[in-house]
N, C-alpha and C. Protein backbone atom coordinates (compact mmCIF):
# COMPACT_ATOMS: atom_id res chain seq x y z
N UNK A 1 -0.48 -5.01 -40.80
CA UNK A 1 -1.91 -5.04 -41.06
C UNK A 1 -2.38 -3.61 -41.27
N UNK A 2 -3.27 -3.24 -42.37
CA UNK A 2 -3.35 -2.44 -42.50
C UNK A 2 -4.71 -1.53 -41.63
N UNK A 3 -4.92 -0.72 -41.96
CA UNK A 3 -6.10 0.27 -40.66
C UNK A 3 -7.28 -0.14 -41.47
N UNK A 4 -8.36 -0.46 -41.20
CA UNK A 4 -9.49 -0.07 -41.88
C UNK A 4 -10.24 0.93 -41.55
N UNK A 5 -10.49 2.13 -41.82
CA UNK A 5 -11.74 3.19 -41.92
C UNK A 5 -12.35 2.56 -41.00
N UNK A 6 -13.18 3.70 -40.42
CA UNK A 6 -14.31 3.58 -39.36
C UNK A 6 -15.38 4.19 -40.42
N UNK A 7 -16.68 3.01 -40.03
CA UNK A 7 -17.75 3.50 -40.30
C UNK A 7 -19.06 4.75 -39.54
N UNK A 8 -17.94 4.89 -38.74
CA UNK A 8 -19.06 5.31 -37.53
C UNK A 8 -18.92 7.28 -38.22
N UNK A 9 -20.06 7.86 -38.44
CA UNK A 9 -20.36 8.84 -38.60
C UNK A 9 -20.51 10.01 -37.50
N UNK A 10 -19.99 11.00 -37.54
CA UNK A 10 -20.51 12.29 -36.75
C UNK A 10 -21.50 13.05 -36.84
N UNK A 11 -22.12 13.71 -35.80
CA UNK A 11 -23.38 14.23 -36.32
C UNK A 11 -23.01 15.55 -36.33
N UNK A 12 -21.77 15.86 -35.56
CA UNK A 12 -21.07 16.88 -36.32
C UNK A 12 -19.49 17.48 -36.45
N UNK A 13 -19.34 17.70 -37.14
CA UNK A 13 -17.64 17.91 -37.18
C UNK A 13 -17.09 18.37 -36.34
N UNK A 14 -15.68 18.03 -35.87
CA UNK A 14 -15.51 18.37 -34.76
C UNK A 14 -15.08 19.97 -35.15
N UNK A 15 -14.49 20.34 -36.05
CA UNK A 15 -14.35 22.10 -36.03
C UNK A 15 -15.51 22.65 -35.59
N UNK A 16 -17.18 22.22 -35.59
CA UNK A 16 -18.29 22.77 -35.55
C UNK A 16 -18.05 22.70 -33.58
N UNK A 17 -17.47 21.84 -33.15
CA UNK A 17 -17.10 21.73 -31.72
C UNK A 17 -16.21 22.76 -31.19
N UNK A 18 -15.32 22.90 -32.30
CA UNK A 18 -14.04 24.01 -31.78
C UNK A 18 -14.30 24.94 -30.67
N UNK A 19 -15.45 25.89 -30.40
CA UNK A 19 -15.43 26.55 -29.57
C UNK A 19 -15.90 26.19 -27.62
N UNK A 20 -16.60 24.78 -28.45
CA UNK A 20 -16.53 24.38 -26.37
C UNK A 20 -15.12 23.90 -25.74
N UNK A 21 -15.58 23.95 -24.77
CA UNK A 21 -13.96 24.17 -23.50
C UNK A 21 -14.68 23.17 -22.94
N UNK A 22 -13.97 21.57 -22.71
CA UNK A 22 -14.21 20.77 -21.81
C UNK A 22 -13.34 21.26 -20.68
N UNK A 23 -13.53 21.03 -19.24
CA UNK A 23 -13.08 21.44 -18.08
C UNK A 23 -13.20 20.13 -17.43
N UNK A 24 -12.38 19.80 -16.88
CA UNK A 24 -12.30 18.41 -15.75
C UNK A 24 -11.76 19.17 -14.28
N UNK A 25 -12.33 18.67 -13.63
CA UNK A 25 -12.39 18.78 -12.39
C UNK A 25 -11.83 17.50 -11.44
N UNK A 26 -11.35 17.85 -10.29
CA UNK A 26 -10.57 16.68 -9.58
C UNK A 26 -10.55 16.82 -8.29
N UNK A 27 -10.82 15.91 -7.59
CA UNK A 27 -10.65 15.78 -6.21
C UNK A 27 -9.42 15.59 -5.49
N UNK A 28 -9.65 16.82 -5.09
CA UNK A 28 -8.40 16.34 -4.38
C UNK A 28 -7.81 15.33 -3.03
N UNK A 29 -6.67 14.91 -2.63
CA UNK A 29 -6.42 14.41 -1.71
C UNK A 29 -5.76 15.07 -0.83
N UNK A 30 -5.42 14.75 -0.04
CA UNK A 30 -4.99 15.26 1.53
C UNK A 30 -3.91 14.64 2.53
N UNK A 31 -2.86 14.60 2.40
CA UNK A 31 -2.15 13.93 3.09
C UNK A 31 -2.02 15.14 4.88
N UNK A 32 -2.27 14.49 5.87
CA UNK A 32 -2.92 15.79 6.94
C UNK A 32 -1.72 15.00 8.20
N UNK A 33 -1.61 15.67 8.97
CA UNK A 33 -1.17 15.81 10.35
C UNK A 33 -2.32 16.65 11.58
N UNK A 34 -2.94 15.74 12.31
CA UNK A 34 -3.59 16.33 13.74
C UNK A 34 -3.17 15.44 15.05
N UNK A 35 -2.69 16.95 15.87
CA UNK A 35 -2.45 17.05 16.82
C UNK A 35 -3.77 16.97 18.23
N UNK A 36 -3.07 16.08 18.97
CA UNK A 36 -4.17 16.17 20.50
C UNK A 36 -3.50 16.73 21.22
N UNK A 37 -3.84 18.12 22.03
CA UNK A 37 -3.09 18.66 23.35
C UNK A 37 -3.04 17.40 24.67
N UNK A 38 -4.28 16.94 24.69
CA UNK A 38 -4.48 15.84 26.08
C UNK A 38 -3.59 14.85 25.44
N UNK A 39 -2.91 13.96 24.69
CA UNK A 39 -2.25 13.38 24.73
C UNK A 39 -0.55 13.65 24.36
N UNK A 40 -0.88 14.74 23.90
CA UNK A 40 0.90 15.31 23.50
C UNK A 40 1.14 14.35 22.19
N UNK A 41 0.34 14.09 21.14
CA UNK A 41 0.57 13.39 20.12
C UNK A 41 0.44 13.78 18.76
N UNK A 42 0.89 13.04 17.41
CA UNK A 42 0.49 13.51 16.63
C UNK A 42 0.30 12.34 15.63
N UNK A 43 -0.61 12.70 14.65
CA UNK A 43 -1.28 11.20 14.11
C UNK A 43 -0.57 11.71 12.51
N UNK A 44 -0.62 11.29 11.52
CA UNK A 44 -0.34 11.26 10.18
C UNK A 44 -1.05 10.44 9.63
N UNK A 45 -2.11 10.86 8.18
CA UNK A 45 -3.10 10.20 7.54
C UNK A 45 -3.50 10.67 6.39
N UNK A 46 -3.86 9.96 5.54
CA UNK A 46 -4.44 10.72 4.31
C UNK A 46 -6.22 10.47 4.46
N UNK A 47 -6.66 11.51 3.13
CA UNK A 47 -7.83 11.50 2.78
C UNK A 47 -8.46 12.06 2.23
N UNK A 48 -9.84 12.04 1.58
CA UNK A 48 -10.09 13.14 0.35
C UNK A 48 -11.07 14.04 1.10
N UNK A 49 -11.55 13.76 2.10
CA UNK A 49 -12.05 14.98 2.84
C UNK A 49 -11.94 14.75 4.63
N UNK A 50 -10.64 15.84 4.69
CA UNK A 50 -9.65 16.39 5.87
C UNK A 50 -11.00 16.59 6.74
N UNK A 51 -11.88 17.33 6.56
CA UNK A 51 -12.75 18.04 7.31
C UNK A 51 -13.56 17.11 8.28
N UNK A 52 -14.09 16.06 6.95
CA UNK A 52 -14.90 15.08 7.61
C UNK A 52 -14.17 13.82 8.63
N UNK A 53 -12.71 13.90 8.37
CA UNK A 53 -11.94 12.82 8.63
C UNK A 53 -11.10 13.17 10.05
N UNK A 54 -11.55 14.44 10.40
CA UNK A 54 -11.25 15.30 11.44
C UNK A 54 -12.55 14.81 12.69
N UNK A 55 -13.45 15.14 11.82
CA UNK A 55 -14.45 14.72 12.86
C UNK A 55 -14.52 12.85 13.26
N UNK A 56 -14.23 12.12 12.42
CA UNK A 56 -13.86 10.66 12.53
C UNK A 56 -13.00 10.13 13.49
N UNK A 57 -11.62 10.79 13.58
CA UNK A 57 -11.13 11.24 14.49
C UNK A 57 -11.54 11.36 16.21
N UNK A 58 -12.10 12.91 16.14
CA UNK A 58 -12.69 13.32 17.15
C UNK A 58 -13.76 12.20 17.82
N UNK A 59 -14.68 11.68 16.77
CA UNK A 59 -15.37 10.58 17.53
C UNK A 59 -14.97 9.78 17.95
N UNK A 60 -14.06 9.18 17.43
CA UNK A 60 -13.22 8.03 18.38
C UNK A 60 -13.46 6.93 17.15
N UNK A 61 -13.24 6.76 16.20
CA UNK A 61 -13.87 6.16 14.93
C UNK A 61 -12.75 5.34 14.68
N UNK A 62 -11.61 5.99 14.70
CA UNK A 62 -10.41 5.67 14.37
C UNK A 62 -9.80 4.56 15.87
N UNK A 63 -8.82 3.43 15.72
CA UNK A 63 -8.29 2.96 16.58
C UNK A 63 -7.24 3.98 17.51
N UNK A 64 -6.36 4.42 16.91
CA UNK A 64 -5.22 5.16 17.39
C UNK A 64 -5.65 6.28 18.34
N UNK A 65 -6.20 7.18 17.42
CA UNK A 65 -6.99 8.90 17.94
C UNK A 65 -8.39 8.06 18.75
N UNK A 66 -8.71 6.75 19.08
CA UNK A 66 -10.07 6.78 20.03
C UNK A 66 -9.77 7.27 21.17
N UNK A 67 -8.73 7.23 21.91
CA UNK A 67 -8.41 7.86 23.22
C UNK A 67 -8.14 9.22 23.83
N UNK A 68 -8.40 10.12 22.69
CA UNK A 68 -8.42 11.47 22.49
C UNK A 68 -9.80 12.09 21.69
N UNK A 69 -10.46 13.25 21.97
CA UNK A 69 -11.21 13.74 21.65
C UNK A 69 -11.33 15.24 21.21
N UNK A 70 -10.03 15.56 21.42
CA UNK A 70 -9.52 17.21 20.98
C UNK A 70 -8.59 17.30 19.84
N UNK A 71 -8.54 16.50 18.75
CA UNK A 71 -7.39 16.72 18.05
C UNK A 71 -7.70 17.85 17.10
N UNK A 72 -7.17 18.45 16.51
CA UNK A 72 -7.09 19.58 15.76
C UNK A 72 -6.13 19.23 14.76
N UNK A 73 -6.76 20.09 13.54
CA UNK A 73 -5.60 20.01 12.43
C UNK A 73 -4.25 20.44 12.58
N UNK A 74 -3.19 20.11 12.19
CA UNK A 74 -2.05 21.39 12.29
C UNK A 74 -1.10 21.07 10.76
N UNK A 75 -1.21 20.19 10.12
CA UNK A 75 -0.91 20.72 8.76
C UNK A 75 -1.71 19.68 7.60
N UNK A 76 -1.33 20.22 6.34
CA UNK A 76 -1.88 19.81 5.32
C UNK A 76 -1.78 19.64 4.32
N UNK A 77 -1.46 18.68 2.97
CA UNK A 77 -0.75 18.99 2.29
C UNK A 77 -1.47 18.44 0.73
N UNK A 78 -1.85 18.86 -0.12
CA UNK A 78 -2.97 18.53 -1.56
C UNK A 78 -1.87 18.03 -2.56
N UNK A 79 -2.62 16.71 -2.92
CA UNK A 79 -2.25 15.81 -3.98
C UNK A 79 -3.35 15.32 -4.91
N UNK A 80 -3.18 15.10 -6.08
CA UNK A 80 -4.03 15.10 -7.54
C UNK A 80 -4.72 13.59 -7.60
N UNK A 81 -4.02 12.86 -6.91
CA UNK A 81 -4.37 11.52 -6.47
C UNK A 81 -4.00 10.94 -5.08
N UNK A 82 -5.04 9.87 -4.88
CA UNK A 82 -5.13 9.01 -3.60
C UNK A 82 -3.63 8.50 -3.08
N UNK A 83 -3.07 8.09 -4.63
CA UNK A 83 -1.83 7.77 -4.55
C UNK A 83 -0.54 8.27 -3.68
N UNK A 84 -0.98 9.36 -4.70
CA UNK A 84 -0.12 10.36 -4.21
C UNK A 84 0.18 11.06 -2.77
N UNK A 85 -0.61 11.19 -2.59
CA UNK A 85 -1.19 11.36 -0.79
C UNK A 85 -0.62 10.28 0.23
N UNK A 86 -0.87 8.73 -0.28
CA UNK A 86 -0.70 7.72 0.32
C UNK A 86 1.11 7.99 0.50
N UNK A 87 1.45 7.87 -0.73
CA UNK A 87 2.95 8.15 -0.83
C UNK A 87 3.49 8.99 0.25
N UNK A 88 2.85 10.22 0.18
CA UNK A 88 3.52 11.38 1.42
C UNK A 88 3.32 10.88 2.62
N UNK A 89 2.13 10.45 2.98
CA UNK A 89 2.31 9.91 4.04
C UNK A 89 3.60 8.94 5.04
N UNK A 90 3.33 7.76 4.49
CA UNK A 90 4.44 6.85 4.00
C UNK A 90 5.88 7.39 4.12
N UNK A 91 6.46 8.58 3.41
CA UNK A 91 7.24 9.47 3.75
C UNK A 91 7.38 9.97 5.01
N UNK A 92 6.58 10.78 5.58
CA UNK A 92 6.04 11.17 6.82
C UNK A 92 6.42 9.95 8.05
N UNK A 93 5.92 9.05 8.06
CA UNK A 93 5.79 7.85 9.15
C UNK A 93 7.14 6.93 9.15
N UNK A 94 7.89 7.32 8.09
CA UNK A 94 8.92 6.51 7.47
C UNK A 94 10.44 6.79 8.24
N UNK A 95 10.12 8.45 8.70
CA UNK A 95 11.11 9.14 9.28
C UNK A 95 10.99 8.99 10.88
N UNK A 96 9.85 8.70 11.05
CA UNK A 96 9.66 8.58 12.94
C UNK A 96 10.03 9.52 13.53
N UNK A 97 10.02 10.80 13.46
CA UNK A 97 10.72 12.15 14.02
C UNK A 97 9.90 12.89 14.33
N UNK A 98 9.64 13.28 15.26
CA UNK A 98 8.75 13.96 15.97
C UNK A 98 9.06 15.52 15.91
N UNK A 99 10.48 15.46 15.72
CA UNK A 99 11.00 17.03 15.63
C UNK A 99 10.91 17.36 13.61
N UNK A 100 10.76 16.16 12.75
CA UNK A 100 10.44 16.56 11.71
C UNK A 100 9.35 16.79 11.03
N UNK A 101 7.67 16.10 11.97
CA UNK A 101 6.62 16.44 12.24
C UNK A 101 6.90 18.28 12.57
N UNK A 102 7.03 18.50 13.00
CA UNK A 102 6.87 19.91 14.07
C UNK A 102 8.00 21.00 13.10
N UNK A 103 8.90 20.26 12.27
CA UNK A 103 9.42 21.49 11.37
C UNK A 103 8.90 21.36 10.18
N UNK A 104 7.47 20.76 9.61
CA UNK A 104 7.04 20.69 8.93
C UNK A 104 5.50 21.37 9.76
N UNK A 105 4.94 21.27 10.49
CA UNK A 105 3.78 22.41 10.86
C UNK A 105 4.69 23.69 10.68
N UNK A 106 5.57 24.16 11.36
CA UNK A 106 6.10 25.12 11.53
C UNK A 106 6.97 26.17 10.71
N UNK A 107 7.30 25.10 9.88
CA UNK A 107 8.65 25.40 8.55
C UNK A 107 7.38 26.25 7.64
């Protein structure tokens, strides 16, 4: 089958465009590790904002971390998608190693 032409007109050529710079911007994700001293634990989670998801945490928002109220960040790691993040995680929790938690803050 052959193409038919588009009728649809420009109002202006795109060479007359040539000099703008589209820029995309992206959120990032977060695949994070926080630690509680009062419980000797460590949680693994993603999210697109660590900061706020820290304090979620701290409130007791979360099932796991409600029984703690001191956790602190201790690592962190940026992905281009939700996906992607989810994935590391997943990785992370997959190994059950507590000593590979801790050579990954540390490493």
């Amino acid at each position: 089958m052959a193409c038919k032409r588009s009728s649809v007109r420009l109002r202006y050529p795109p060479q007359a465009l040539s000099h703008l710079r589209v820029t995309f911007s992206f959120m990032p994700y977060y695949c994070y590790i926080i630690y509680s001293e009062s419980k000797d634990k460590y949680y693994v989670g993603h999210s697109e904002d660590v900061v706020k998801r820290l304090l979620q945490h701290n409130d007791g928002l979360s099932t796991f971390t409600a029984k703690a109220s001191d956790w602190t960040l201790a690592y962190k790691e940026e992905f281009e998608t939700r996906e992607e993040a989810a994935k590391r995680e997943r990785q992370i929790k997959k190994k059950k190693s507590r000593k590979y938690i801790e050579w990954l803050i540390h490493g």
